[in-house]
Protein backbone atom coordinates (compact mmCIF):
# COMPACT_ATOMS: atom_id res chain seq x y z
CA UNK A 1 -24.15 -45.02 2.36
CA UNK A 2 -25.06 -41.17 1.71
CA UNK A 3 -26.15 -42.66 -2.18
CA UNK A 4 -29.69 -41.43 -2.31
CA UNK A 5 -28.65 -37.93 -0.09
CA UNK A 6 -25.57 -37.72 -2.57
CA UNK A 7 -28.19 -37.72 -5.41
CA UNK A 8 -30.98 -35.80 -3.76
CA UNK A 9 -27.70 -32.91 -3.02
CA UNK A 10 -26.28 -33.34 -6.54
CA UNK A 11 -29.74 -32.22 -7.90
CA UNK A 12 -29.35 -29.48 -6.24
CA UNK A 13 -26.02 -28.42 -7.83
CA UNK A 14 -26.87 -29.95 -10.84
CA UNK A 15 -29.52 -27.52 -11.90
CA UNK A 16 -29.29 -24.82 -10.18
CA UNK A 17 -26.61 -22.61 -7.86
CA UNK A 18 -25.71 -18.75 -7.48
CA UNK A 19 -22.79 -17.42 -5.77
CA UNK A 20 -21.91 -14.29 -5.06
CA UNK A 21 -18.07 -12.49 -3.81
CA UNK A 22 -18.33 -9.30 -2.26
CA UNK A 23 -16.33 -7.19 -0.40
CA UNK A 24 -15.87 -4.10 2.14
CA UNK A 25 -13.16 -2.38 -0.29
CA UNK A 26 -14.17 0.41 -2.69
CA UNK A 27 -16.60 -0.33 -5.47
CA UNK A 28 -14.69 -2.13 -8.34
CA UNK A 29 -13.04 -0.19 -11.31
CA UNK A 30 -14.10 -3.03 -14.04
CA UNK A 31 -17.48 -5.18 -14.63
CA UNK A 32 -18.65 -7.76 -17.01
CA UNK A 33 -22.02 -9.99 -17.50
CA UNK A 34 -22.36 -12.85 -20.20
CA UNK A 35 -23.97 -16.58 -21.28
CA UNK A 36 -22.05 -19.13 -20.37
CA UNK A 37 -22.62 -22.76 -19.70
CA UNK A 38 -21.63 -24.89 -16.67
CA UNK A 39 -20.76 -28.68 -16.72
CA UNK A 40 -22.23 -31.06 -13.67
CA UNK A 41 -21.42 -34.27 -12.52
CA UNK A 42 -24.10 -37.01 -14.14
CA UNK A 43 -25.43 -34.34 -16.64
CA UNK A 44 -24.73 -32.38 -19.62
CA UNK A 45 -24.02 -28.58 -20.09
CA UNK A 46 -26.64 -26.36 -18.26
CA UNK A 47 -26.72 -22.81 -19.27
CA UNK A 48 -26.01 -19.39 -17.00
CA UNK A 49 -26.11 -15.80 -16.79
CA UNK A 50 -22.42 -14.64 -15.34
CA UNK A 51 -21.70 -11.18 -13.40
CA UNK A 52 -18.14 -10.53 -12.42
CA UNK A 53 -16.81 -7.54 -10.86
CA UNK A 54 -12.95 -6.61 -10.01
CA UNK A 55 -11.35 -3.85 -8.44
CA UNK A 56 -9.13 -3.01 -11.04
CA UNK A 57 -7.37 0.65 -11.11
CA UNK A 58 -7.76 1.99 -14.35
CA UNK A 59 -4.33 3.20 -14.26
CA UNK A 60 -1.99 1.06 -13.02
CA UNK A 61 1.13 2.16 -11.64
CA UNK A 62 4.18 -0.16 -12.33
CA UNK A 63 5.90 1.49 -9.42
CA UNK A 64 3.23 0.91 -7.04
CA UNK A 65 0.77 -1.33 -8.34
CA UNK A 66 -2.22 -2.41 -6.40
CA UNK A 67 -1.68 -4.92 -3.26
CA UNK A 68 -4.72 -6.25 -3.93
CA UNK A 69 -7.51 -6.75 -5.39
CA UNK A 70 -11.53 -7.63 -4.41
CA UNK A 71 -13.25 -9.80 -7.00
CA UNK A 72 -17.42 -9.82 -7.05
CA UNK A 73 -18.98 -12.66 -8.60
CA UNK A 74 -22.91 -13.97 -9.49
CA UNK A 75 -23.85 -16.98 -11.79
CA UNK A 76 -27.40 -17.68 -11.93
CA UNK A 77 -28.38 -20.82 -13.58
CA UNK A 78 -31.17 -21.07 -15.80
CA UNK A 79 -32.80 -24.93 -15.60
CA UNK A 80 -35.68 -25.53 -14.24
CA UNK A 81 -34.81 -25.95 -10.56
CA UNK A 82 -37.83 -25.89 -9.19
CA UNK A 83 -39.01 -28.73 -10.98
CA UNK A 84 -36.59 -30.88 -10.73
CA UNK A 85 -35.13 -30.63 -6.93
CA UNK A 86 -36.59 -33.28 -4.49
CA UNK A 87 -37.67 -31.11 -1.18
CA UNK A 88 -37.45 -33.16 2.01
CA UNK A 89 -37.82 -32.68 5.23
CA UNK A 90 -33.72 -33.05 6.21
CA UNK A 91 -31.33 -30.32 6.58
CA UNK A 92 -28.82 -29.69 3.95
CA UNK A 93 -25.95 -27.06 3.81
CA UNK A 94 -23.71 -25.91 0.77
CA UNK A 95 -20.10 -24.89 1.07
CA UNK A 96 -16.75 -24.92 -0.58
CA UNK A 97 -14.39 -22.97 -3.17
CA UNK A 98 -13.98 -21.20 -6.62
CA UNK A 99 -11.54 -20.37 -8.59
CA UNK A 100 -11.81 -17.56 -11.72
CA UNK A 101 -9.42 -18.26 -14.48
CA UNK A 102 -8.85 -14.87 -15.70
CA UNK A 103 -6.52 -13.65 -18.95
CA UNK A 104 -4.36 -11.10 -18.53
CA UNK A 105 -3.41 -9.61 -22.45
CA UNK A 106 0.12 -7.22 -21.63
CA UNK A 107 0.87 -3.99 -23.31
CA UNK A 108 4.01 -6.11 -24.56
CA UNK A 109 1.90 -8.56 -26.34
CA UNK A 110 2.08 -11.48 -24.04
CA UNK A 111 -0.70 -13.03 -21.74
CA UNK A 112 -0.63 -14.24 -18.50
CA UNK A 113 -3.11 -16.67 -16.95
CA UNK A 114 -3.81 -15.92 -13.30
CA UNK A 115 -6.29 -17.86 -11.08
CA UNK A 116 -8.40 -16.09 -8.81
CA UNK A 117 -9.67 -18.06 -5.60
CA UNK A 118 -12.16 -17.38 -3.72
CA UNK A 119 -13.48 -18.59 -0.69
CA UNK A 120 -17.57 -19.29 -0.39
CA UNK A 121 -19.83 -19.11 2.66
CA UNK A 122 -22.01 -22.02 3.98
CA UNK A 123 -25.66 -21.73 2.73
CA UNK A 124 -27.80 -23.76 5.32
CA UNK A 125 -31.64 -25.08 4.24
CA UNK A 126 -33.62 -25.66 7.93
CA UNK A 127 -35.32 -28.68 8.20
CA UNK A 128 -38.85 -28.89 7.22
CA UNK A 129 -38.71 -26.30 4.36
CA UNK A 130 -41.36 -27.62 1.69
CA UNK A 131 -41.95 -24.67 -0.21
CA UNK A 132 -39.98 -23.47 -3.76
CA UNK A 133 -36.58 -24.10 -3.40
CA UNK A 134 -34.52 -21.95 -1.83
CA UNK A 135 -37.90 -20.30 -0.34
CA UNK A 136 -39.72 -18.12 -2.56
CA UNK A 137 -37.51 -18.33 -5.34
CA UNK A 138 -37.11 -20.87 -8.01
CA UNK A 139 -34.83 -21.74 -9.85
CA UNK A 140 -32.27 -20.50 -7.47
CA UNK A 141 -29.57 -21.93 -4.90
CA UNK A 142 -27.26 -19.06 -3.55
CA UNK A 143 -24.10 -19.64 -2.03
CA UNK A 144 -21.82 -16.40 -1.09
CA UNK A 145 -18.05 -15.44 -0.34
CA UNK A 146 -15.15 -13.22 -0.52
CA UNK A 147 -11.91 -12.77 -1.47
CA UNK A 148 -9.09 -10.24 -1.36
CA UNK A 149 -6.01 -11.31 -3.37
CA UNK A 150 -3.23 -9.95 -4.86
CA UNK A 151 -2.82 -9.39 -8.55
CA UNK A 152 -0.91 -12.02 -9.91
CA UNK A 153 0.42 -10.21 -12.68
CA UNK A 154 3.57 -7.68 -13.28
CA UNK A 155 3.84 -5.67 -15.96
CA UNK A 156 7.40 -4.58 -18.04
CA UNK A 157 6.17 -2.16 -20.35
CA UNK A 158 3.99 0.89 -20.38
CA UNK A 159 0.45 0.25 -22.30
CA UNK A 160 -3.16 -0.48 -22.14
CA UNK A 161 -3.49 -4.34 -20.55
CA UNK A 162 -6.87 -6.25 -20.66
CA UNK A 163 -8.88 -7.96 -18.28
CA UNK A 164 -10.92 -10.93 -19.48
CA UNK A 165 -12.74 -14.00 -17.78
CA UNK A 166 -11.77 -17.22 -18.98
CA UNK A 167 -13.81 -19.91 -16.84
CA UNK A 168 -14.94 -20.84 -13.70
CA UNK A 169 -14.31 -23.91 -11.14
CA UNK A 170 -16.12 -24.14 -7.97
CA UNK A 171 -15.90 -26.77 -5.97
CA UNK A 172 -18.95 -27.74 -3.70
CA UNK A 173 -18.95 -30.29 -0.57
CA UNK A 174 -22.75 -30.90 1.35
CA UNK A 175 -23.98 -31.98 4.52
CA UNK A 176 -27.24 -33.39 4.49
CA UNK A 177 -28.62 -34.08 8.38
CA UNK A 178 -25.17 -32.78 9.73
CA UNK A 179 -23.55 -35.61 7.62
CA UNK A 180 -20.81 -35.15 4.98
CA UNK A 181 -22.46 -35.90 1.93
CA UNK A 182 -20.43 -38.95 -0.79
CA UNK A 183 -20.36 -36.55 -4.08
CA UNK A 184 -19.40 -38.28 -7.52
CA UNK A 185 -16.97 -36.75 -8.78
CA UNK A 186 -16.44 -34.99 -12.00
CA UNK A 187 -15.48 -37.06 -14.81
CA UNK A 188 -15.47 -34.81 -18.52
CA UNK A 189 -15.11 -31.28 -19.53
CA UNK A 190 -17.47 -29.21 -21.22
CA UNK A 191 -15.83 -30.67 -24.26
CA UNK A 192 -16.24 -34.43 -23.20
CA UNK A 193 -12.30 -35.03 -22.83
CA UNK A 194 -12.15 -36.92 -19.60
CA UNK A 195 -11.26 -34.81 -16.40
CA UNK A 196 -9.74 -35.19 -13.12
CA UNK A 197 -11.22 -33.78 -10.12
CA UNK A 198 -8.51 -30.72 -8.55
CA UNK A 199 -8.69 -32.84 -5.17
CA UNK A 200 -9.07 -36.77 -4.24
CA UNK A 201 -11.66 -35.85 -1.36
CA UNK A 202 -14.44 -37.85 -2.22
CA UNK A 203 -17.12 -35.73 -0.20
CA UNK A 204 -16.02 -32.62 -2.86
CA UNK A 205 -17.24 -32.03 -6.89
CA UNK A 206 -15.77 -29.69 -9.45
CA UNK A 207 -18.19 -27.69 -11.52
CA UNK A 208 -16.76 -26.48 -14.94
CA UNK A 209 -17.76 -23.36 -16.05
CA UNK A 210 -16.92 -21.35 -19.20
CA UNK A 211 -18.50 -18.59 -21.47
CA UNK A 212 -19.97 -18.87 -24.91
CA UNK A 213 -18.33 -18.41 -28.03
CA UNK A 214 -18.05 -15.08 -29.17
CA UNK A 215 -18.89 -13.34 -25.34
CA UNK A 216 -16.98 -10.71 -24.65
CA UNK A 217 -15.64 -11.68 -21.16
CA UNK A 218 -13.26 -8.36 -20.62
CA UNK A 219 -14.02 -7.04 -16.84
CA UNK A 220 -11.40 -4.59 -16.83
CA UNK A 221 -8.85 -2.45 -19.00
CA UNK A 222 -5.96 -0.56 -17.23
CA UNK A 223 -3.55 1.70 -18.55
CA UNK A 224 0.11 0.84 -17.34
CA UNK A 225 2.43 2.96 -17.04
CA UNK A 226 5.87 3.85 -15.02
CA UNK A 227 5.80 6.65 -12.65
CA UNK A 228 8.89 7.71 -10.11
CA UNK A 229 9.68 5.60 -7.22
CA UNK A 230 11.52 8.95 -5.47
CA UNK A 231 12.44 12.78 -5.89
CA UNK A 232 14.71 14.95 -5.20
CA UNK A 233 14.51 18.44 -4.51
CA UNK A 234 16.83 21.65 -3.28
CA UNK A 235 15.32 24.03 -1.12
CA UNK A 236 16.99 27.42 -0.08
CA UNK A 237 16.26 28.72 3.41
CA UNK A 238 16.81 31.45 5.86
CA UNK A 239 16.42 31.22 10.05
CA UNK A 240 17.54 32.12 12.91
CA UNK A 241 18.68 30.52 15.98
CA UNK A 242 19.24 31.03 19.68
CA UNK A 243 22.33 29.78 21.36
CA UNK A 244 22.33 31.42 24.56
CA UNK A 245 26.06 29.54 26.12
CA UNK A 246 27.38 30.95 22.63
CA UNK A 247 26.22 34.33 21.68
CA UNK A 248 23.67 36.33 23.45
CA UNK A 249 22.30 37.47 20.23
CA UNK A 250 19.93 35.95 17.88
CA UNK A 251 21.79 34.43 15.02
CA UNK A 252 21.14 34.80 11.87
CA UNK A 253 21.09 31.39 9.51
CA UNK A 254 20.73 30.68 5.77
CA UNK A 255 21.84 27.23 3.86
CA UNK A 256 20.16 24.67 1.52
CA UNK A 257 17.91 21.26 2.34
CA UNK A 258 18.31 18.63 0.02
CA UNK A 259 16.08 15.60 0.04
CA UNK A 260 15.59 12.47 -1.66
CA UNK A 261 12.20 10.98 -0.57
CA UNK A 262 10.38 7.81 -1.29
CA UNK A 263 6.95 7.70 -3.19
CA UNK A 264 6.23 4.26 -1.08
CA UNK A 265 6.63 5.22 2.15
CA UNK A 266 7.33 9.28 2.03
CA UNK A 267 10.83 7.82 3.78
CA UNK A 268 13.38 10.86 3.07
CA UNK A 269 17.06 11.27 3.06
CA UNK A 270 19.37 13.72 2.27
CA UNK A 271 21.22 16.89 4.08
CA UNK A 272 20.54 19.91 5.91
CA UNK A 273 23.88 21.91 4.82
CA UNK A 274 24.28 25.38 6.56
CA UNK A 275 26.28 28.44 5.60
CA UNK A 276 28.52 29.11 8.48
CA UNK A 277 27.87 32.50 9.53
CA UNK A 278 29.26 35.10 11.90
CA UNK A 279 27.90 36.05 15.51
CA UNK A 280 28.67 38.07 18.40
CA UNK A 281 30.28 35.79 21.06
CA UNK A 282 28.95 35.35 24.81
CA UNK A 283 31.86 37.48 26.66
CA UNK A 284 33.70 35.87 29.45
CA UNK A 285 32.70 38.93 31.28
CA UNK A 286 31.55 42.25 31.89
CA UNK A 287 34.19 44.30 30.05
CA UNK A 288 35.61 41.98 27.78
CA UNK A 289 35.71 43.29 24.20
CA UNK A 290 33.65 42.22 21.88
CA UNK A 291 34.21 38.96 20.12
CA UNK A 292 32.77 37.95 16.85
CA UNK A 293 32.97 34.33 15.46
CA UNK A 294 32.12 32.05 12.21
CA UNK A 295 29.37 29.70 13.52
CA UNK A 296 29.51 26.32 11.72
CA UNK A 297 27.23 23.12 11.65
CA UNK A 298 29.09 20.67 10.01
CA UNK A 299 26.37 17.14 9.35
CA UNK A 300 28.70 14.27 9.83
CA UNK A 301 25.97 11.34 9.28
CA UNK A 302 23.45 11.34 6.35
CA UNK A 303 19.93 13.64 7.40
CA UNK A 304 16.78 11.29 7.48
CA UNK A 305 13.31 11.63 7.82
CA UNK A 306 9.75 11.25 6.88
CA UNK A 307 7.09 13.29 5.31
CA UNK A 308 3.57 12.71 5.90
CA UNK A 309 0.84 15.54 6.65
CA UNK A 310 3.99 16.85 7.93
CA UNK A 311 8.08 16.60 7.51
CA UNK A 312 10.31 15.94 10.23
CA UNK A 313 14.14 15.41 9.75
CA UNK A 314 16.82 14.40 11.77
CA UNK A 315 20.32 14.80 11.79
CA UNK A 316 23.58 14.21 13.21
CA UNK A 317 25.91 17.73 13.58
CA UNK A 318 28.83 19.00 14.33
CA UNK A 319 28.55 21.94 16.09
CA UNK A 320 32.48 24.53 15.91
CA UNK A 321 33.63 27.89 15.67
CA UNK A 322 35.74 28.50 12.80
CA UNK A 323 36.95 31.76 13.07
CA UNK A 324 37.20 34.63 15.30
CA UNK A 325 37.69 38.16 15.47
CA UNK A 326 38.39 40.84 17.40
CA UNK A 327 35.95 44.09 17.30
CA UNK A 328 34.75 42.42 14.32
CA UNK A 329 37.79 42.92 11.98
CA UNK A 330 41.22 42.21 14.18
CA UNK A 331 41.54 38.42 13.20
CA UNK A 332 42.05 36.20 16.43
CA UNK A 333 44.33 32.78 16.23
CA UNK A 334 41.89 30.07 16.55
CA UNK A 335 42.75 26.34 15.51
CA UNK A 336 40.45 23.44 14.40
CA UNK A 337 39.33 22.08 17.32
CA UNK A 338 37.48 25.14 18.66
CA UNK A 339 33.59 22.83 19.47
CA UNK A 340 31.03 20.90 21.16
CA UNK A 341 32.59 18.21 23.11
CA UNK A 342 29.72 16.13 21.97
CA UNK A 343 27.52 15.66 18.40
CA UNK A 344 24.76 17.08 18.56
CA UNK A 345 20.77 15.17 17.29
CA UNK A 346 18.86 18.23 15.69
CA UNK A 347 14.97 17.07 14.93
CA UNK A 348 13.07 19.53 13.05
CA UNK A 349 9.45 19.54 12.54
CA UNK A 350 7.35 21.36 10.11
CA UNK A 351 5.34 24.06 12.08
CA UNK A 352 1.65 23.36 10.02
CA UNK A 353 0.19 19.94 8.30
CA UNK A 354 0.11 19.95 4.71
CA UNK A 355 4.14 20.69 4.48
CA UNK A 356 5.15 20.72 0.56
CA UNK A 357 8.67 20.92 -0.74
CA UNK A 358 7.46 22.61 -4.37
CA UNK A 359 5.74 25.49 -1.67
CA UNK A 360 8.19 25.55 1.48
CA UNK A 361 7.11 26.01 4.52
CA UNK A 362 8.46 26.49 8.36
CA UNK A 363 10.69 24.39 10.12
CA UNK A 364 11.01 24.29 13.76
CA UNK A 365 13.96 22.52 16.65
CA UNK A 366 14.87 22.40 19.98
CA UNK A 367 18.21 20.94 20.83
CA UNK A 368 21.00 20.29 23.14
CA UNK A 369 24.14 21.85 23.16
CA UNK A 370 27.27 20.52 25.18
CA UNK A 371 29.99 22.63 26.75
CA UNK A 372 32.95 23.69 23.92
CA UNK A 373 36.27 22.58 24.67
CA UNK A 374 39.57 23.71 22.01
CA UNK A 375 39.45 26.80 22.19
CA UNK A 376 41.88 28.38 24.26
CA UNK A 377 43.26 31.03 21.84
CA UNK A 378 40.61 33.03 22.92
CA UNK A 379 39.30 31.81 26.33
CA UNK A 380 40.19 35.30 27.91
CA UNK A 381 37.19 36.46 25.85
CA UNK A 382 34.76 34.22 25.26
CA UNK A 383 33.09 31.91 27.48
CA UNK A 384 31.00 29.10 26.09
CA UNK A 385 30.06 27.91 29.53
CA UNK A 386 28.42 24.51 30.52
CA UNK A 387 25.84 22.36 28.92
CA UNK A 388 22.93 24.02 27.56
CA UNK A 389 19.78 22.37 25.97
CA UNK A 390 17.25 25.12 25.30
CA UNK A 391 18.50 25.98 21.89
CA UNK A 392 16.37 26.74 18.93
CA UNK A 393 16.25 26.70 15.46
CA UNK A 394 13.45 28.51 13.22
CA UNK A 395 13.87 27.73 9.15
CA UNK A 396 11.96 29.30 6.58
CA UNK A 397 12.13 26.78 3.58
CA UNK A 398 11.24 28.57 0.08
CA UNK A 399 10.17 26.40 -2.61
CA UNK A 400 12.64 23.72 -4.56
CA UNK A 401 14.72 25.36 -6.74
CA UNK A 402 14.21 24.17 -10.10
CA UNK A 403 16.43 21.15 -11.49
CA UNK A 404 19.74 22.17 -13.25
CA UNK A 405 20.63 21.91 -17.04
């Protein structure tokens, strides 16, 4: 059963097929077109024209390579299809897969063999058609696909690494009048050495396909090489901030950000370290002297963040007075415990898009504050009050400070 179909079908990918692999990515970094020749079930070598595209970067991070990439392919044969393809009246359709054997040469001097698959769409022939086959063009059968795969190759060492086409395997199934069409199988190379189909389904046939001798097959040439996976950087900055439960003036700030951030992901972590700096103190009321004390935000959890169009960090802080004095120079008593009940989350956002640690930029936060508790050396003067959560933070990040010797 299917006998005469099978051979009527394997006509048609005897002499003639064309496939093509596209794709909606980018157009491809690499391109090659050579002679080649194509082995068929029941016949000998028939001769092609190959086209093969890839989307290969021509420089290839090994930090960050590529997560994929798109592979374009066309083989035209050249017998004389037209001739030689019996045109009936029944349906037919062409489908399957492909693989690309492609050679990868390393900077290091090694090669690595990586098989590209692809995946090809059905090509359907109406019933009835009796002109050229497919219509209008001879000597043509198209079948089309795509495929978006990952490289399948790592690279250990910096260098130029090459590209090249090695062969090509598709592997065809019919229908002929909606029925699945008995294909013989495959049974030598190109070279005559016997072969064994790449699966037992008997409805499927291999097609072998290499280049000629002396082609130059190379699609693609990258240059490898190793750039950072993260930086660091120091950046000075100045601000103020507005604590109303703990000084009615606006304080003045200063301290250092320092960041480690991920080239992957823009992922940051680091510190947001503070000078601790002295401020007038709320008075417990009208009358009292005037009390001065050393602000301090002490980070007691690693700073993270992210950076994108802009930065945001957040951190975990401590929020105490340190010191105090009276009339700014009579030194009050005032042990360690003199702070927020409660740490405090500070977020801060960059104020524009386009935030750059090499250029600086403005850093904004709004944050909670809860009441202070330890601090009753000087609670006849100051007054921290109750739970407060309209306090700000402004921070005017200068550029990174350059790295040290």
């Amino acid at each position: 059963m299917f006998k005469s179909r099978a051979g009527r079908t394997l006509r048609v990918l005897m002499w003639a097929f064309a496939f093509t692999l596209w794709s909606q990515a980018p157009a491809s970094a690499g391109s090659v077109t050579f002679e080649g020749i194509c082995k068929y079930p029941l016949v000998d070598k028939l001769p092609g024209t190959f086209t093969i595209e890839a989307s290969i970067p021509s420089d290839w991070n090994r930090s960050d390579p590529p997560s994929s990439i798109n592979w374009r392919l066309n083989y035209v044969d050249h017998g004389n299809a037209d001739q030689l393809i019996y045109r009936t009246g029944a349906s037919l359709t062409v489908f399957g897969t492909a693989k690309i054997a492609v050679s990868v040469a390393r900077p290091d001097g090694s090669v690595a063999l990586i098989k590209v698959p692809l995946t090809l769409d059905r090509w359907d022939r109406a019933p009835g058609v009796t002109q050229p086959f497919p219509p209008n063009v001879p000597d043509q059968f198209s079948l089309s696909g795509s495929s978006s795969v990952p490289p399948g190759v790592e690279f250990s060492s910096n260098g130029v690494a090459k590209f090249a086409v090695t062969g090509v395997v598709p592997t065809l199934s019919t229908k002929d009048n909606g029925q699945i069409g008995i294909l013989r199988p495959l049974t030598t190379d190109i070279d005559g050495n016997l072969y064994t189909q790449s699966d037992t389904d008997p409805s499927t046939s291999d097609i072998l396909c290499r280049p000629n001798a002396g082609e130059d097959t190379t699609v693609a040439t990258t240059d490898v090489y190793s750039a950072p996976t993260s930086f660091t950087s120091t950046n000075p900055f100045v601000g103020s901030a507005t604590m109303p439960t703990i000084s009615p003036s606006t304080i003045a700030l200063r301290g250092t950000i320092n960041t480690t951030r991920q080239v992957s992901d823009g992922s940051i972590k680091g510190s947001v370290d503070f000078a601790e700096v002295w401020t007038r103190l709320k008075p417990r009321s009208f009358g009292s002297p005037p009390t001065s004390g050393k602000l301090a935000f002490i980070p007691v959890s690693t700073t993270t963040g992210v950076i994108d169009s802009r930065l945001t960090l957040t951190q975990l802080v401590r929020i105490k007075l340190t010191e105090s004095k009276l009339f700014g120079v009579t030194p009050l008593g005032l042990g360690n415990d003199c702070q927020a009940k409660k740490l405090t989350t500070i977020t801060y956002t960059s104020t524009e898009p386009g935030f750059a640690f090499d250029k600086g930029g403005t850093l904004e936060a709004r944050f909670p504050l809860s009441d202070f508790n330890g601090c009753a050396e000087i609670a006849e003067l100051f007054s921290p009050a109750t739970l407060n959560a309209d306090n700000t933070l402004r921070l005017t990040v200068k550029p990174e400070l350059p790295p040290q010797e």
